[in-house]
PDB file of N, CA and C in Angstrom:
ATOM      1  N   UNK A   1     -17.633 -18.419  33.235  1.00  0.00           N
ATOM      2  CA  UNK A   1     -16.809 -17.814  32.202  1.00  0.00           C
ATOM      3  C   UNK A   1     -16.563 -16.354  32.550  1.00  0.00           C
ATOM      4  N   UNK A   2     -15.366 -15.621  32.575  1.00  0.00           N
ATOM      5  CA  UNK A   2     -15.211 -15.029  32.758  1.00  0.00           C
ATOM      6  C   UNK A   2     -15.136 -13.570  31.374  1.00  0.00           C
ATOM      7  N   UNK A   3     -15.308 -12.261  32.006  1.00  0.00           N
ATOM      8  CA  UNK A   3     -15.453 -11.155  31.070  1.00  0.00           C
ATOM      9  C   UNK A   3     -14.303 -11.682  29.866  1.00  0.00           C
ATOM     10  N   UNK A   4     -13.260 -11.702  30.550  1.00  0.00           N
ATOM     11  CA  UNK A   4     -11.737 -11.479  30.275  1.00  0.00           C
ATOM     12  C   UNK A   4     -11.381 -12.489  29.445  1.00  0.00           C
ATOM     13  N   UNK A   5     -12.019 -13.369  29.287  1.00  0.00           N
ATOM     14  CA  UNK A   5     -11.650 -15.006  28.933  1.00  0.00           C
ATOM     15  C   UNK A   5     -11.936 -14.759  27.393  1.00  0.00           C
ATOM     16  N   UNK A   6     -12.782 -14.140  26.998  1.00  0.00           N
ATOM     17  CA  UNK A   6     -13.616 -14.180  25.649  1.00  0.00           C
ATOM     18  C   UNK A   6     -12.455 -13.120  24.700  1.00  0.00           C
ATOM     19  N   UNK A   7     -11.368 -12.286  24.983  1.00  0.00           N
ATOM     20  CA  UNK A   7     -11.202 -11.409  24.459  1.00  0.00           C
ATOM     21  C   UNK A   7     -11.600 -10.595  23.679  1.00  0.00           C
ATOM     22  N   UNK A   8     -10.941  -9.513  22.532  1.00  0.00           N
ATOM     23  CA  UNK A   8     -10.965  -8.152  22.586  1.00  0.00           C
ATOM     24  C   UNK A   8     -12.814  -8.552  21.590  1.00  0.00           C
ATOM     25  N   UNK A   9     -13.290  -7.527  22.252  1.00  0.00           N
ATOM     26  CA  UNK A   9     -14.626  -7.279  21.546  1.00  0.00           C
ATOM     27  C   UNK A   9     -14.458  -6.808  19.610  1.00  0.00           C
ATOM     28  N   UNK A  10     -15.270  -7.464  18.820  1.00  0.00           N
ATOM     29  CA  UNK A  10     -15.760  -7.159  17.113  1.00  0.00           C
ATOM     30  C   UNK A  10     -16.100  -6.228  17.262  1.00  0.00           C
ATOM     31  N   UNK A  11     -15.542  -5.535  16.406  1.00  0.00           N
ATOM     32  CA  UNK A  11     -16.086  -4.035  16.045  1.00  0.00           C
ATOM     33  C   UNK A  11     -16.196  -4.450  14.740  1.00  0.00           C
ATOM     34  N   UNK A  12     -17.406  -3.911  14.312  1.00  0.00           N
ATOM     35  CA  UNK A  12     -17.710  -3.510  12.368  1.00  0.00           C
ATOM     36  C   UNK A  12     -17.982  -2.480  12.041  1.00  0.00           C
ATOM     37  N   UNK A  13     -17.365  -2.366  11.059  1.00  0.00           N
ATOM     38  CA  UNK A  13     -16.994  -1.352  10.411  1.00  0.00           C
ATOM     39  C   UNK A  13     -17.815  -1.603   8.783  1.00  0.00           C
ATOM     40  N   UNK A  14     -18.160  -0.654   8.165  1.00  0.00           N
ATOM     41  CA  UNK A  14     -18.707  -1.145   6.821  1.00  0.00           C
ATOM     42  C   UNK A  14     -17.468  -1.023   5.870  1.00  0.00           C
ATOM     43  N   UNK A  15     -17.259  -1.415   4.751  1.00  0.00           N
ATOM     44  CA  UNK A  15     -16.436  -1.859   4.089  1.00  0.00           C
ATOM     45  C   UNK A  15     -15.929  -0.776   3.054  1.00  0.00           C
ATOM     46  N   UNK A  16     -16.594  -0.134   2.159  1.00  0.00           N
ATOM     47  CA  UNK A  16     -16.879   1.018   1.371  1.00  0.00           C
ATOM     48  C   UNK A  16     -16.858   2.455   1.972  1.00  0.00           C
ATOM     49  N   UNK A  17     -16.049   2.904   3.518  1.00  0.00           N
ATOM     50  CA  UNK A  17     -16.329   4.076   3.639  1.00  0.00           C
ATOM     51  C   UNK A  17     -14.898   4.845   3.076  1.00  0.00           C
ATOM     52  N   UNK A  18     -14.859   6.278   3.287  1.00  0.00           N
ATOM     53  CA  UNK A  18     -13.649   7.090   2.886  1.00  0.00           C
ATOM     54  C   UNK A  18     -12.504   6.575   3.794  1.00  0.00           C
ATOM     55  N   UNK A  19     -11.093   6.452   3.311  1.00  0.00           N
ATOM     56  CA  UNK A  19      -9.588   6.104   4.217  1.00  0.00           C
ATOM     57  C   UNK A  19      -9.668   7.341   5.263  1.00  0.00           C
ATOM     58  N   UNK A  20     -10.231   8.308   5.073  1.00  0.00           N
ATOM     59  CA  UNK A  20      -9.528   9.761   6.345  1.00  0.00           C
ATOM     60  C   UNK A  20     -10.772   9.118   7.319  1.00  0.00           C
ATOM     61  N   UNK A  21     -11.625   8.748   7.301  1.00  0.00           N
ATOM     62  CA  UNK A  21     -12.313   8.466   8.247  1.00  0.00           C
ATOM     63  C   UNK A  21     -11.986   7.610   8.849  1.00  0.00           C
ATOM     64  N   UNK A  22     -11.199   6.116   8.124  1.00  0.00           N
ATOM     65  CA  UNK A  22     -10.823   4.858   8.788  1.00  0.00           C
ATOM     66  C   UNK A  22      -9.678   4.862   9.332  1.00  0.00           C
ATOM     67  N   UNK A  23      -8.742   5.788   8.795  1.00  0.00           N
ATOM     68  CA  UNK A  23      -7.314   6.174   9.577  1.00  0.00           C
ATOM     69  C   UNK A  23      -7.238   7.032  10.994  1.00  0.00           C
ATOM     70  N   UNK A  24      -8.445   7.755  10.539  1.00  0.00           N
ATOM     71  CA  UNK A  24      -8.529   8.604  11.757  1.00  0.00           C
ATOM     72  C   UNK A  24      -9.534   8.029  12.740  1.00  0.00           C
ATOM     73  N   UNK A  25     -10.467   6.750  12.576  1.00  0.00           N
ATOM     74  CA  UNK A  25     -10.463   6.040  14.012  1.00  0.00           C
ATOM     75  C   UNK A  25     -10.233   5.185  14.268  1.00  0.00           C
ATOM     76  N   UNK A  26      -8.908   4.634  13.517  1.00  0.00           N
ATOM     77  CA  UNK A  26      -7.962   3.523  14.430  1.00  0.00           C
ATOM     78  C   UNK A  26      -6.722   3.772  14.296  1.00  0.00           C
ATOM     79  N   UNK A  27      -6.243   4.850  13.680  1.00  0.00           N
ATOM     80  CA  UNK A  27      -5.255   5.360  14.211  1.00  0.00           C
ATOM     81  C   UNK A  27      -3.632   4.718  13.773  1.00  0.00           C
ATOM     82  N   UNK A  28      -4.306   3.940  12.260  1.00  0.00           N
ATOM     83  CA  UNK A  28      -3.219   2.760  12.114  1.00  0.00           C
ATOM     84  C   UNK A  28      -2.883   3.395  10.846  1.00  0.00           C
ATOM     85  N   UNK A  29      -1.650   3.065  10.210  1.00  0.00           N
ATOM     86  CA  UNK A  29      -1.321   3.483   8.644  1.00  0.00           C
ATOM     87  C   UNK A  29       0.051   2.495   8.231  1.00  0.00           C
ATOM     88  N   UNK A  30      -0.358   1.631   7.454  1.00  0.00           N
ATOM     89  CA  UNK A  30       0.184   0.561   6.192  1.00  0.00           C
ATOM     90  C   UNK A  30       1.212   1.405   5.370  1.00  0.00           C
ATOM     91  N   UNK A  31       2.617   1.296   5.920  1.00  0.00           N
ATOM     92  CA  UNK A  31       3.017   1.886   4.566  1.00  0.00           C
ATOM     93  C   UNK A  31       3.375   1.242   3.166  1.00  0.00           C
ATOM     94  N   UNK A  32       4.161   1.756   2.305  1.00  0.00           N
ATOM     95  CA  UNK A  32       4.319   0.729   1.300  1.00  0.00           C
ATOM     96  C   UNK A  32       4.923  -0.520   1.377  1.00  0.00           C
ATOM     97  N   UNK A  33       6.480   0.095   2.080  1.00  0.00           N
ATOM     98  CA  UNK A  33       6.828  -1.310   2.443  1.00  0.00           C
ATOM     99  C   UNK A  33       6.650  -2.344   3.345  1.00  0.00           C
ATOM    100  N   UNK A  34       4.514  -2.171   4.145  1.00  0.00           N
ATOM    101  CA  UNK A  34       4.375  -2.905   4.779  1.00  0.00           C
ATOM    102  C   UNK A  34       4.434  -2.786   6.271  1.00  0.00           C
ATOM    103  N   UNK A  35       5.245  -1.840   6.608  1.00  0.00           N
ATOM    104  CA  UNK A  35       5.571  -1.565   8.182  1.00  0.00           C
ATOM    105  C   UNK A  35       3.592  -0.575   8.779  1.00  0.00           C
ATOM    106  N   UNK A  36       3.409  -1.213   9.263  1.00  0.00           N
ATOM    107  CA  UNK A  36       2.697  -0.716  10.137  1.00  0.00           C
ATOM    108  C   UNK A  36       2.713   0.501  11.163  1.00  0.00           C
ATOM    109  N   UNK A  37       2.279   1.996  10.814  1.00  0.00           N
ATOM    110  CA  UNK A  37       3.119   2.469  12.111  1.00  0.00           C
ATOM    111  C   UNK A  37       1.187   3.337  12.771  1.00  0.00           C
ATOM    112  N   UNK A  38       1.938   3.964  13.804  1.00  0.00           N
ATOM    113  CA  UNK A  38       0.566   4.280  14.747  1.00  0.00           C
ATOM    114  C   UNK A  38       0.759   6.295  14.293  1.00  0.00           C
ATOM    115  N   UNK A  39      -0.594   6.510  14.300  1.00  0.00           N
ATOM    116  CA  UNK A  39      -1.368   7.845  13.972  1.00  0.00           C
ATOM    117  C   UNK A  39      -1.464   8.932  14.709  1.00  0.00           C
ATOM    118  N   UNK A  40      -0.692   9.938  14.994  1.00  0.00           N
ATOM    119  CA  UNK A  40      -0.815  10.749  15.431  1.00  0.00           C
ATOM    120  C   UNK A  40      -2.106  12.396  15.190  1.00  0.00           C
ATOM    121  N   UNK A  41      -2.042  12.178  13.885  1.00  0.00           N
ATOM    122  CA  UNK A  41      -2.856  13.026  13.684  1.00  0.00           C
ATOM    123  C   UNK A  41      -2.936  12.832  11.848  1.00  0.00           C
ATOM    124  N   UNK A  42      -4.230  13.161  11.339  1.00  0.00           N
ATOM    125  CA  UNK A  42      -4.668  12.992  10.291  1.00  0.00           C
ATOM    126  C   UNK A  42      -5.231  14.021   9.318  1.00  0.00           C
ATOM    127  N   UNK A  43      -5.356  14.639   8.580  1.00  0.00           N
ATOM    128  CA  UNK A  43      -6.036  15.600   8.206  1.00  0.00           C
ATOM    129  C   UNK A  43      -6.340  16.215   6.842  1.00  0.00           C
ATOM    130  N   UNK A  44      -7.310  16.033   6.260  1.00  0.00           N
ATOM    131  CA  UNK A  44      -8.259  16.236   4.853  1.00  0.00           C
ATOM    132  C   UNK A  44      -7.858  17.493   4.202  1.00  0.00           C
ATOM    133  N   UNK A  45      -7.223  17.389   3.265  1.00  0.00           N
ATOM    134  CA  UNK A  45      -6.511  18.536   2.460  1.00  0.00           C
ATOM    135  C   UNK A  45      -7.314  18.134   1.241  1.00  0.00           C
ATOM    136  N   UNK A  46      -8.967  18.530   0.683  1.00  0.00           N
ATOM    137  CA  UNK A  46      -9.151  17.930  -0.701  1.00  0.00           C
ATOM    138  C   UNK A  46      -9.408  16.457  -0.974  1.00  0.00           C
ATOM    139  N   UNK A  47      -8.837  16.378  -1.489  1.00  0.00           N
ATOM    140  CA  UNK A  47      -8.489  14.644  -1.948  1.00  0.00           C
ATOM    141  C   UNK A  47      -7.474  13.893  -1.490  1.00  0.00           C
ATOM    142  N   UNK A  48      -6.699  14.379  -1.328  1.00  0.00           N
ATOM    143  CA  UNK A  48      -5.734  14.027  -0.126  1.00  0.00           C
ATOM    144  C   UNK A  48      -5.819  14.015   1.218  1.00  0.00           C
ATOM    145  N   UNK A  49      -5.075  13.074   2.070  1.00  0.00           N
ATOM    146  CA  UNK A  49      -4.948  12.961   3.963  1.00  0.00           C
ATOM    147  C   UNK A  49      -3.133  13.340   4.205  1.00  0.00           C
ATOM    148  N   UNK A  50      -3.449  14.008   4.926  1.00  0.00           N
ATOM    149  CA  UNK A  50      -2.452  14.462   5.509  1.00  0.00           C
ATOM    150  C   UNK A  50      -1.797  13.364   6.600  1.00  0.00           C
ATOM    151  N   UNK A  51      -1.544  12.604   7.026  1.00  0.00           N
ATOM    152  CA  UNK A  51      -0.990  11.853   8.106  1.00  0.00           C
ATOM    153  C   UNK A  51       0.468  12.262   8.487  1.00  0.00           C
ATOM    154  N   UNK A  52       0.406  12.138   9.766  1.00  0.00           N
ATOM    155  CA  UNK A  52       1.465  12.038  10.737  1.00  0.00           C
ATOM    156  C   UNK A  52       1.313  11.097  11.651  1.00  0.00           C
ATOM    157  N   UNK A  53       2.434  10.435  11.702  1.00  0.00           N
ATOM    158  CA  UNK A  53       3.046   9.211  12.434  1.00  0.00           C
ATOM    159  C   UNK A  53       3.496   9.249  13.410  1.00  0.00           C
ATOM    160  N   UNK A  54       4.045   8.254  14.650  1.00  0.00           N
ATOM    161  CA  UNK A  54       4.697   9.074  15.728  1.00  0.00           C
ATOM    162  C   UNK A  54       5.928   8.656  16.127  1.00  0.00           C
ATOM    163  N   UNK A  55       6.794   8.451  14.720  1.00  0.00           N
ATOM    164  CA  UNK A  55       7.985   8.283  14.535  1.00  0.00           C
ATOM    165  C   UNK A  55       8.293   9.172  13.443  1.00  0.00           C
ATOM    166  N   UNK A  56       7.272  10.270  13.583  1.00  0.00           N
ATOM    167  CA  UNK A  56       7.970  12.059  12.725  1.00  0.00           C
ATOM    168  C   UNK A  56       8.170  11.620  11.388  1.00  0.00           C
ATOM    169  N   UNK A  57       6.867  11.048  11.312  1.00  0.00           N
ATOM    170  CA  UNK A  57       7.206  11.028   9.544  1.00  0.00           C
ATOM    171  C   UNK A  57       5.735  12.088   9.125  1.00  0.00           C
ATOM    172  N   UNK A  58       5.682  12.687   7.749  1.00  0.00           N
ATOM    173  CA  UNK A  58       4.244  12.621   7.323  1.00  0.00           C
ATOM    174  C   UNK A  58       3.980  12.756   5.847  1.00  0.00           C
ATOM    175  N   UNK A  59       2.897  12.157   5.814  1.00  0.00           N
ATOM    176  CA  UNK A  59       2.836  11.488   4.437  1.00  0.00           C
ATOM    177  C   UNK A  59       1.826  12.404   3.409  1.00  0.00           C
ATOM    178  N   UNK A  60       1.842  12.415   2.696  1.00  0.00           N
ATOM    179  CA  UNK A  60       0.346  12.905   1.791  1.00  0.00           C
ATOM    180  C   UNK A  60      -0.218  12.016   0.924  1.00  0.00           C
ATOM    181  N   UNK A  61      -1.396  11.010   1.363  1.00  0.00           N
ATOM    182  CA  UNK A  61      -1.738  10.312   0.244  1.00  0.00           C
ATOM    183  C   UNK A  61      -3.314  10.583  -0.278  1.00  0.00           C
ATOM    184  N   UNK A  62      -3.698   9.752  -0.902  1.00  0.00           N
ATOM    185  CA  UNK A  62      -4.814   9.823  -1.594  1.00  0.00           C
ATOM    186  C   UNK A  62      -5.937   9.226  -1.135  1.00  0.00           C
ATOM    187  N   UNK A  63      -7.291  10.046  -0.732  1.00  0.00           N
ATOM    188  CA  UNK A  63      -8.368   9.687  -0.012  1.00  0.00           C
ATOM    189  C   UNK A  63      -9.065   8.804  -0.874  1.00  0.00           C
ATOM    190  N   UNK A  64      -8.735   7.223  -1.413  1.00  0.00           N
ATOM    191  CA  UNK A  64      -9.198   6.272  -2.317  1.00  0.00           C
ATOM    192  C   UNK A  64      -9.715   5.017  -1.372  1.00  0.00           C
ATOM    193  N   UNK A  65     -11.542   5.101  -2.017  1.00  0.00           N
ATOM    194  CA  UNK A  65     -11.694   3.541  -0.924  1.00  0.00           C
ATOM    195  C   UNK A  65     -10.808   2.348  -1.325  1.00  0.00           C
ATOM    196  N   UNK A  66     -10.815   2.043  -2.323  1.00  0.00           N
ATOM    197  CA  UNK A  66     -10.393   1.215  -3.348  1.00  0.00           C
ATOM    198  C   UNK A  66      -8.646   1.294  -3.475  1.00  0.00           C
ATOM    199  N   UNK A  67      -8.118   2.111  -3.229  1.00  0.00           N
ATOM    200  CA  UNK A  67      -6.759   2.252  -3.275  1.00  0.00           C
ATOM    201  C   UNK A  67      -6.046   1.369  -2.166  1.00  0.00           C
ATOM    202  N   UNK A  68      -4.254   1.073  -2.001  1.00  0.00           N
ATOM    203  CA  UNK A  68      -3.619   0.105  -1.130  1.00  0.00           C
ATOM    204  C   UNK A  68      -3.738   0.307  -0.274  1.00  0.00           C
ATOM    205  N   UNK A  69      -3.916   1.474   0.357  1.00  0.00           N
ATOM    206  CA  UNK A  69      -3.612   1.646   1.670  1.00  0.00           C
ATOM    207  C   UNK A  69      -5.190   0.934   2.547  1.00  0.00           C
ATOM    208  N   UNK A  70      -5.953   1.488   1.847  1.00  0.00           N
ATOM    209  CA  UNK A  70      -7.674   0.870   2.345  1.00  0.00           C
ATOM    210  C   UNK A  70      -7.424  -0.454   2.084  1.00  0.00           C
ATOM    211  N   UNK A  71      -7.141  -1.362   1.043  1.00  0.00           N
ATOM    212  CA  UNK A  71      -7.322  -2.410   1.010  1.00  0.00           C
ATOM    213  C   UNK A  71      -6.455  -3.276   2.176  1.00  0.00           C
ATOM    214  N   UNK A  72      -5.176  -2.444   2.573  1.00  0.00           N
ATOM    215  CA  UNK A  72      -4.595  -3.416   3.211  1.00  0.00           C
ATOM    216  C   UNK A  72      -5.301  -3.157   4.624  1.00  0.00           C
ATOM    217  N   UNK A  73      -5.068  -1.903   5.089  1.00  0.00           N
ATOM    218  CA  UNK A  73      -6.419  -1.791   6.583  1.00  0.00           C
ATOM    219  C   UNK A  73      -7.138  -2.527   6.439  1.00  0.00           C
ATOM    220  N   UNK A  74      -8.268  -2.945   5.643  1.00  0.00           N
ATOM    221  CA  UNK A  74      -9.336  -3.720   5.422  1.00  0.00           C
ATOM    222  C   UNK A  74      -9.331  -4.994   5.553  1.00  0.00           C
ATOM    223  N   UNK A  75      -7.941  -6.001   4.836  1.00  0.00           N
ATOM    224  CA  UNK A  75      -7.478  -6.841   4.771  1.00  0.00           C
ATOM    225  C   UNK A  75      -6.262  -7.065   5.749  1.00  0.00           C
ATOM    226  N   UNK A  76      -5.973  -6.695   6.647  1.00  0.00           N
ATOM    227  CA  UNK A  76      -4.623  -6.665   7.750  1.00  0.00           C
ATOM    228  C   UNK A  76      -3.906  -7.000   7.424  1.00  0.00           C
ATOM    229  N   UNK A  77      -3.152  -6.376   6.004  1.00  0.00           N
ATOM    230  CA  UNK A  77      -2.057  -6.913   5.929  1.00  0.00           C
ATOM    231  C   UNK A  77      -0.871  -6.015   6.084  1.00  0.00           C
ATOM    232  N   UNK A  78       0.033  -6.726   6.493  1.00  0.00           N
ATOM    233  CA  UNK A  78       1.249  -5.922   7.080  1.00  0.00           C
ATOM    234  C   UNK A  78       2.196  -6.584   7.597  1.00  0.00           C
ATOM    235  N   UNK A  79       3.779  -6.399   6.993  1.00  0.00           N
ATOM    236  CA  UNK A  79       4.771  -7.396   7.455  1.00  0.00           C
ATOM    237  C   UNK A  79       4.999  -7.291   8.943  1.00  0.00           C
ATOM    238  N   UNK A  80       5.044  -6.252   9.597  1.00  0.00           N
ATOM    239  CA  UNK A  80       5.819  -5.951  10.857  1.00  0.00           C
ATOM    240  C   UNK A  80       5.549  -4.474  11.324  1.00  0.00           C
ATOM    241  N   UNK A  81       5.373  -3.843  12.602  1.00  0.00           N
ATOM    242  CA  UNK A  81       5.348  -2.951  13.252  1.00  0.00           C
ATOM    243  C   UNK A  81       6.957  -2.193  13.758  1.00  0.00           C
ATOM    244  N   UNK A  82       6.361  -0.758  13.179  1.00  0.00           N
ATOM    245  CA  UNK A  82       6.922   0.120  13.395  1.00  0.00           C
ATOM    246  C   UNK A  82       7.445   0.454  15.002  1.00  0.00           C
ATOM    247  N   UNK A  83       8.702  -0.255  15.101  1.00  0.00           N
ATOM    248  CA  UNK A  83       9.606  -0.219  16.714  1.00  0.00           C
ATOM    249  C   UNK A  83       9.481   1.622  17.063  1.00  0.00           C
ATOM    250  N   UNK A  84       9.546   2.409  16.227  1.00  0.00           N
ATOM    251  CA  UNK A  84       9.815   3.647  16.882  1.00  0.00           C
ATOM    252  C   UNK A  84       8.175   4.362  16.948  1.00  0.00           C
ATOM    253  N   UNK A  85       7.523   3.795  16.473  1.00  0.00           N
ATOM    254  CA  UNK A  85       5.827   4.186  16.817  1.00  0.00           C
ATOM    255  C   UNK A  85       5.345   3.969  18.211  1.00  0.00           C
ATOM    256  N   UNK A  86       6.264   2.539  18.335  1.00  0.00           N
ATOM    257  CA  UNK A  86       5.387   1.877  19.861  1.00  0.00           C
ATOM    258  C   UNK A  86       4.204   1.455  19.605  1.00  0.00           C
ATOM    259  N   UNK A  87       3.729   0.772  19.406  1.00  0.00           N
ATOM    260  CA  UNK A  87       2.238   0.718  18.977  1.00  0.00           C
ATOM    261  C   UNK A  87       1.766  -0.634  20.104  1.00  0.00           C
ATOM    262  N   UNK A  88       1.066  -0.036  20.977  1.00  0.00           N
ATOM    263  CA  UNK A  88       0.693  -1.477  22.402  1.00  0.00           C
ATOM    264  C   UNK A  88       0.086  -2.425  21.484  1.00  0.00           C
ATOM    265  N   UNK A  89       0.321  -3.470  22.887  1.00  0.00           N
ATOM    266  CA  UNK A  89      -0.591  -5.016  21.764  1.00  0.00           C
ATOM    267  C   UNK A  89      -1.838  -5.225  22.528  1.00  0.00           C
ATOM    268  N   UNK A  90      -2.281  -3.990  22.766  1.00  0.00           N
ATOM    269  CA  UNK A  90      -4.083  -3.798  22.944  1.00  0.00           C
ATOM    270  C   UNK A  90      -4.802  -3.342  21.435  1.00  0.00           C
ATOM    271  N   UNK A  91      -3.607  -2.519  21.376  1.00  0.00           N
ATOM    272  CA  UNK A  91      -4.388  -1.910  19.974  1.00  0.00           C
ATOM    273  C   UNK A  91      -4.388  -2.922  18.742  1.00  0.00           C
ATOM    274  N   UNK A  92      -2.836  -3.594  18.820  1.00  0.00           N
ATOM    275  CA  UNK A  92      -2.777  -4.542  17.528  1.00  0.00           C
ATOM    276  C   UNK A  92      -3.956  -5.726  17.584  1.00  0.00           C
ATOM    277  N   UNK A  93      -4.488  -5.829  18.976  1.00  0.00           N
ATOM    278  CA  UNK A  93      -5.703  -7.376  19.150  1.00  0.00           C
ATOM    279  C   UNK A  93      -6.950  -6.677  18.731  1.00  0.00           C
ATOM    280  N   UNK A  94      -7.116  -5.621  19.194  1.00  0.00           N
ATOM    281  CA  UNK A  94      -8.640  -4.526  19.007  1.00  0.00           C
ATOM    282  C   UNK A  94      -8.117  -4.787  17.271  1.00  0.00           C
ATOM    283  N   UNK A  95      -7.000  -4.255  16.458  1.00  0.00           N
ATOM    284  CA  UNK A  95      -7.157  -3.978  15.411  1.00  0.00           C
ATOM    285  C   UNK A  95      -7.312  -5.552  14.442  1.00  0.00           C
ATOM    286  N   UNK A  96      -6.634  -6.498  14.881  1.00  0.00           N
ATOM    287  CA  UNK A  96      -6.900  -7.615  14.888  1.00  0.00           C
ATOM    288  C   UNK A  96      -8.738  -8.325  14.384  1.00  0.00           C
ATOM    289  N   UNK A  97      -9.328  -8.118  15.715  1.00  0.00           N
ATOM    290  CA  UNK A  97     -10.681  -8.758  16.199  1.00  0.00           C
ATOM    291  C   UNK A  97     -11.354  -7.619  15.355  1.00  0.00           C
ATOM    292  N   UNK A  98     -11.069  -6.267  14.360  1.00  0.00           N
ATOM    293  CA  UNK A  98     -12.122  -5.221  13.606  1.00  0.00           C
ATOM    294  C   UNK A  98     -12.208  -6.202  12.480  1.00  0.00           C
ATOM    295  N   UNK A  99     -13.967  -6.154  12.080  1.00  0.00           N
ATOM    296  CA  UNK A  99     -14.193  -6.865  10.306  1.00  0.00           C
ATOM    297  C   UNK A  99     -15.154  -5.481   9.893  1.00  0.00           C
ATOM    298  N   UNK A 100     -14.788  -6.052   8.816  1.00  0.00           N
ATOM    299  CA  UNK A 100     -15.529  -5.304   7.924  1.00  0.00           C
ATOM    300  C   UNK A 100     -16.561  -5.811   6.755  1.00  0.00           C
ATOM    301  N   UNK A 101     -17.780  -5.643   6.945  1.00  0.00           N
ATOM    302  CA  UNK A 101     -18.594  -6.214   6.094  1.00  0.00           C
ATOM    303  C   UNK A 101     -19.284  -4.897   5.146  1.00  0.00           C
ATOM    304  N   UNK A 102     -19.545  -5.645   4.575  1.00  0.00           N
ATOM    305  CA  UNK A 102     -20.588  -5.035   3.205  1.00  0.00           C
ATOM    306  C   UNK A 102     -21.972  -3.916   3.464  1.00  0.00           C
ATOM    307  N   UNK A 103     -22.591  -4.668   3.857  1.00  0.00           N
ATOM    308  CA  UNK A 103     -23.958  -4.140   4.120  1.00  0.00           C
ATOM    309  C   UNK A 103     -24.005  -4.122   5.534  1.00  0.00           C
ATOM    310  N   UNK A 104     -23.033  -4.177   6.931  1.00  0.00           N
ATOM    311  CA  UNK A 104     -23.469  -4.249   8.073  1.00  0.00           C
ATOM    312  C   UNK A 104     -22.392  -3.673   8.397  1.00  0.00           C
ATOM    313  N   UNK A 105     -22.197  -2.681   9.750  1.00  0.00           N
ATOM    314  CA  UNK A 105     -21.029  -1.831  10.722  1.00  0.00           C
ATOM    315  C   UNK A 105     -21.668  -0.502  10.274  1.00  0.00           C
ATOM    316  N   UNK A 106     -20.723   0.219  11.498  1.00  0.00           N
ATOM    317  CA  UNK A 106     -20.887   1.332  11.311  1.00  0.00           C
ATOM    318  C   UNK A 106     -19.823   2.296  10.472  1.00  0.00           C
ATOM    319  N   UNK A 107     -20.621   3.583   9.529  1.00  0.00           N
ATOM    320  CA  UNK A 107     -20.562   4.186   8.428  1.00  0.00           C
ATOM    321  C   UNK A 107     -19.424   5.511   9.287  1.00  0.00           C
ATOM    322  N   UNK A 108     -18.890   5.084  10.364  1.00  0.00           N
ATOM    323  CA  UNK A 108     -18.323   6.241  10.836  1.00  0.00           C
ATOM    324  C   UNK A 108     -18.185   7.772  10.449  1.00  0.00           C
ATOM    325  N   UNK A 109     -19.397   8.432  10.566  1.00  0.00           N
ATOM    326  CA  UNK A 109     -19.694   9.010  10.164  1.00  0.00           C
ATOM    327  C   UNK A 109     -20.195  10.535  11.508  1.00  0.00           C
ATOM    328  N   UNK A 110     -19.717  11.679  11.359  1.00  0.00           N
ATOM    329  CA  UNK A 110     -19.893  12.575  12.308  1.00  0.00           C
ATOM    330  C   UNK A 110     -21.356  12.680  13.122  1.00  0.00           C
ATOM    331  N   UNK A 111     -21.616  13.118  14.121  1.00  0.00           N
ATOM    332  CA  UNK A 111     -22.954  13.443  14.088  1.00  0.00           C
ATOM    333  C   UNK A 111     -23.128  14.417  13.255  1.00  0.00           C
ATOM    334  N   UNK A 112     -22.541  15.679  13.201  1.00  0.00           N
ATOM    335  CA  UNK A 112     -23.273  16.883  12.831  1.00  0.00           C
ATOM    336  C   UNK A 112     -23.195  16.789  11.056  1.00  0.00           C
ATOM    337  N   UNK A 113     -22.898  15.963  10.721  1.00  0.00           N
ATOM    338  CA  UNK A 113     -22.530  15.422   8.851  1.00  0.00           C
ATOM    339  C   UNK A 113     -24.056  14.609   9.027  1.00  0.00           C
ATOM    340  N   UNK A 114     -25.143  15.139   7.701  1.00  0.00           N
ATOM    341  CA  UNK A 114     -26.042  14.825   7.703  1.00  0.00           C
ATOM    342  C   UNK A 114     -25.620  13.548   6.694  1.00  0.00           C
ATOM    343  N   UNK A 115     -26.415  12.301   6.540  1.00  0.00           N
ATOM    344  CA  UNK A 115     -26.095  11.160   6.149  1.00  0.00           C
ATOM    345  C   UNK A 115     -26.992  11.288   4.742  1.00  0.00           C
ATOM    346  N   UNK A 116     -26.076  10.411   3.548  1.00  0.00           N
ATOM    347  CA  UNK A 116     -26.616  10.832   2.541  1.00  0.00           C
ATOM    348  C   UNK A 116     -27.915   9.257   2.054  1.00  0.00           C
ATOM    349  N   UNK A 117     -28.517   9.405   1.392  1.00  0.00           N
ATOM    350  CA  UNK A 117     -29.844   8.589   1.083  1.00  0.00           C
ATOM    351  C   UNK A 117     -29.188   7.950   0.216  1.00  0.00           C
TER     352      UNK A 117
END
C-alpha cells in the first residue's frame, strides 16, 4: 500500500473554539450566499474579524462560536467556490478530510497564550 493511496491526512480540530482562530488556520470563509472563497489575511478588531479575501473583498464579522459562519466551517457547507479566489483542490480535500469533535483535536491555540483551566 502505498503513502499516496490512503489520501489527505484527519486533522481535528475541537469543536467549541473562537472563528478568528479557525479562519485564520485554514484560511477558508463561507459567505452568506454560500460561495466559499480563500483567506488572505484575518484580523481581531474586539469582537469582530476583520477578513480579507483574495478576490479584494473584506468583510467585518462577528467573532461567534455558535454563529453561521462557524457552523457552516464546522459543518462544510457551501454551494460552490469562489472562481476569482482560486482556491487549489489540495486545500478543498485537506478541508474536506478536517472533523471536528467535542472533547478531542486541537484547541488551536498560540504558544505564548497561556491556556485557560
Amino acid at each position: 500500500m502505498n503513502l499516496l493511496d490512503r489520501g489527505p491526512k484527519k486533522v481535528y480540530y475541537r469543536k467549541q473554539i473562537p472563528l478568528f482562530r479557525l479562519v485564520e488556520k485554514m484560511k477558508l470563509w463561507p459567505s452568506r450566499r454560500g460561495i466559499l472563497h480563500g483567506v488572505i489575511a484575518c484580523e481581531e478588531k474586539g469582537f469582530y474579524v476583520r477578513v480579507m479575501t483574495h478576490c479584494d473583498r473584506e468583510m467585518f464579522i462577528r467573532a461567534s462560536k455558535n454563529g453561521r459562519a462557524s457552523r457552516w466551517l464546522r459543518n462544510k457547507w457551501f454551494f460552490k467556490v469562489c472562481e476569482e479566489c482560486r482556491i487549489p483542490e489540495w486545500k478543498l480535500e485537506k478541508y474536506s478530510s478536517t472533523l471536528f469533535k467535542r472533547r478531542w483535536g486541537s484547541f488551536l491555540i498560540n504558544r505564548e497564550e497561556p491556556r485557560k483551566p
